[in-house]
Protein backbone atom coordinates (compact mmCIF):
# COMPACT_ATOMS: atom_id res chain seq x y z
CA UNK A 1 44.73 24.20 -31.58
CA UNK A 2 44.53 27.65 -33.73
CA UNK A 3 47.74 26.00 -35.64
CA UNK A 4 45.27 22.62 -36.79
CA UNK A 5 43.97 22.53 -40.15
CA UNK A 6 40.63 22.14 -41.09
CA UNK A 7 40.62 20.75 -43.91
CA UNK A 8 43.21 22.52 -46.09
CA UNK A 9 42.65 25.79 -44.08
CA UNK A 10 44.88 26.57 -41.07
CA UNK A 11 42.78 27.57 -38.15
CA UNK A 12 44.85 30.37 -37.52
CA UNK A 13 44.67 32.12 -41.05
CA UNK A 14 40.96 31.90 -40.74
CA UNK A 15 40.44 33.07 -37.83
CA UNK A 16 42.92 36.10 -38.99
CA UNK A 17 40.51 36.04 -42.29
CA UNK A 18 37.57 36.37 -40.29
CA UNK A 19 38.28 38.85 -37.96
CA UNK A 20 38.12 42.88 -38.80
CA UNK A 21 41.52 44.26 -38.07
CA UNK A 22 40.12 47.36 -36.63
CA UNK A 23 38.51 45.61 -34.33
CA UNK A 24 40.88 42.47 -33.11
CA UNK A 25 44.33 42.35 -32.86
CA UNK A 26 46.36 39.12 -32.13
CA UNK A 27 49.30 37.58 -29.73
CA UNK A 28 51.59 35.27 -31.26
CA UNK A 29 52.96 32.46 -30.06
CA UNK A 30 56.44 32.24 -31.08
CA UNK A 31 57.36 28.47 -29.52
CA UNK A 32 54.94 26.88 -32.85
CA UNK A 33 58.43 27.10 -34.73
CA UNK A 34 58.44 23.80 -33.43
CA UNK A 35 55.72 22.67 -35.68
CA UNK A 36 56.92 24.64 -38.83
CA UNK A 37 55.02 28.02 -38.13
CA UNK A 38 57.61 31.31 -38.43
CA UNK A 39 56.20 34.37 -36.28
CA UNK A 40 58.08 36.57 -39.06
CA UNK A 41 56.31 35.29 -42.24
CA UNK A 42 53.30 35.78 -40.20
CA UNK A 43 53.81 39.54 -39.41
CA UNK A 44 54.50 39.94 -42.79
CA UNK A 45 51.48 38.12 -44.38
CA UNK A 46 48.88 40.25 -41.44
CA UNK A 47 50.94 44.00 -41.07
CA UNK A 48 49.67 45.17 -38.32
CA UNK A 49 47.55 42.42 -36.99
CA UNK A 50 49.71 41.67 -33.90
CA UNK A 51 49.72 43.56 -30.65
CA UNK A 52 52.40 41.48 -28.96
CA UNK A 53 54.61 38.04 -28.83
CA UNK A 54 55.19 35.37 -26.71
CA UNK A 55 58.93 34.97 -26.86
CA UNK A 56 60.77 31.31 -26.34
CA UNK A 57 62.62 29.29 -28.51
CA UNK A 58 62.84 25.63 -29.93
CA UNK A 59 65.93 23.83 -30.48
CA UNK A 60 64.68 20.88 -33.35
CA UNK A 61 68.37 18.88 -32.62
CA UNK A 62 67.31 18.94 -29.03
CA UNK A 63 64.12 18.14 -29.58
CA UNK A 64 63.18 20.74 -26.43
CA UNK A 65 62.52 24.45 -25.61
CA UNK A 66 65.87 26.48 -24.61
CA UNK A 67 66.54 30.06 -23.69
CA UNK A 68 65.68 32.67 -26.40
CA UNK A 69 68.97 33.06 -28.97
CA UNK A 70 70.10 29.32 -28.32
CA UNK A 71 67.12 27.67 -30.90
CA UNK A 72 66.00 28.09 -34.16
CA UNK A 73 64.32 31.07 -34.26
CA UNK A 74 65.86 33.86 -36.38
CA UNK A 75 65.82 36.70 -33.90
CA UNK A 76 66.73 38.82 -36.55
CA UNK A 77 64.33 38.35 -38.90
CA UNK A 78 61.50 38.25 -36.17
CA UNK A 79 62.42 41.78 -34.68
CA UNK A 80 62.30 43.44 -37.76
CA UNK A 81 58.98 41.61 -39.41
CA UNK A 82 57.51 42.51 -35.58
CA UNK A 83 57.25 46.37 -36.78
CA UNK A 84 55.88 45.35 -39.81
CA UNK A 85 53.34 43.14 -37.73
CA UNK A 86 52.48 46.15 -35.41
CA UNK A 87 54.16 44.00 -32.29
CA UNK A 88 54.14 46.57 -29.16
CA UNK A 89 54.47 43.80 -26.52
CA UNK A 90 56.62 41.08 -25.82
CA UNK A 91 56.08 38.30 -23.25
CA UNK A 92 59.14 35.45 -22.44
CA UNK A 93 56.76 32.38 -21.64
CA UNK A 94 59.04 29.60 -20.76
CA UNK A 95 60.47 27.55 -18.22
CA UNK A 96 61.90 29.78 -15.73
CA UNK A 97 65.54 28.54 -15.70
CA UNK A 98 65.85 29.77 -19.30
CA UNK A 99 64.75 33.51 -17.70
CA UNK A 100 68.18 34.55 -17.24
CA UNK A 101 70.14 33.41 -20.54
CA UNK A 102 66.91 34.62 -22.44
CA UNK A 103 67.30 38.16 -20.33
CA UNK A 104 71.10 38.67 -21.55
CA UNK A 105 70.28 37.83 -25.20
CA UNK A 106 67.59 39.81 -25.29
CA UNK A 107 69.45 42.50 -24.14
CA UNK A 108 71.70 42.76 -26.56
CA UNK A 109 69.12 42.69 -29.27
């Protein structure tokens, strides 16, 4: 629900507005690529506002959540903004038959 608008405001910047970055720190939820929302440009927007990730992936041509490195997610792109974002954690929260294939991508990241 933190990825709703209210009116023209997305929950989730407000919340992010709200809050006193000394004081809170967030988790992002990586899988809301599926509904247009890039962890990356979010790290970058709120450095240091992030103390870890939930990693999975979305595949939009399959319409369906698959292993990290097989969807749409630029892995790239979201490993390097995750410094900037102050990212010290990272969760895989998917279906379990993706753990292995996400395991072996992710370690060769």
């Amino acid at each position: 629900m933190e990825f709703e608008k209210r009116g023209d405001e997305l929950i989730y910047d407000a919340l992010l507005q709200q809050f006193d970055p000394a004081l809170v720190k967030m988790q992002f939820q990586v899988v809301v690529v599926n509904i247009g929302y890039k962890a990356a440009d979010y790290f970058q927007k709120y450095p240091g506002r992030f103390q870890s990730a939930h990693l999975a992936d979305w595949s939009k041509a399959k319409d369906a959540q698959v292993p990290v490195g097989q969807g749409d997610v630029d892995w790239k792109d979201f490993f390097e903004a995750a410094k900037t974002g102050g990212v010290q954690n990272f969760f895989v929260e998917m279906d379990p038959v993706t753990f292995g294939p996400s395991a072996e991508f992710l370690k060769k990241v």
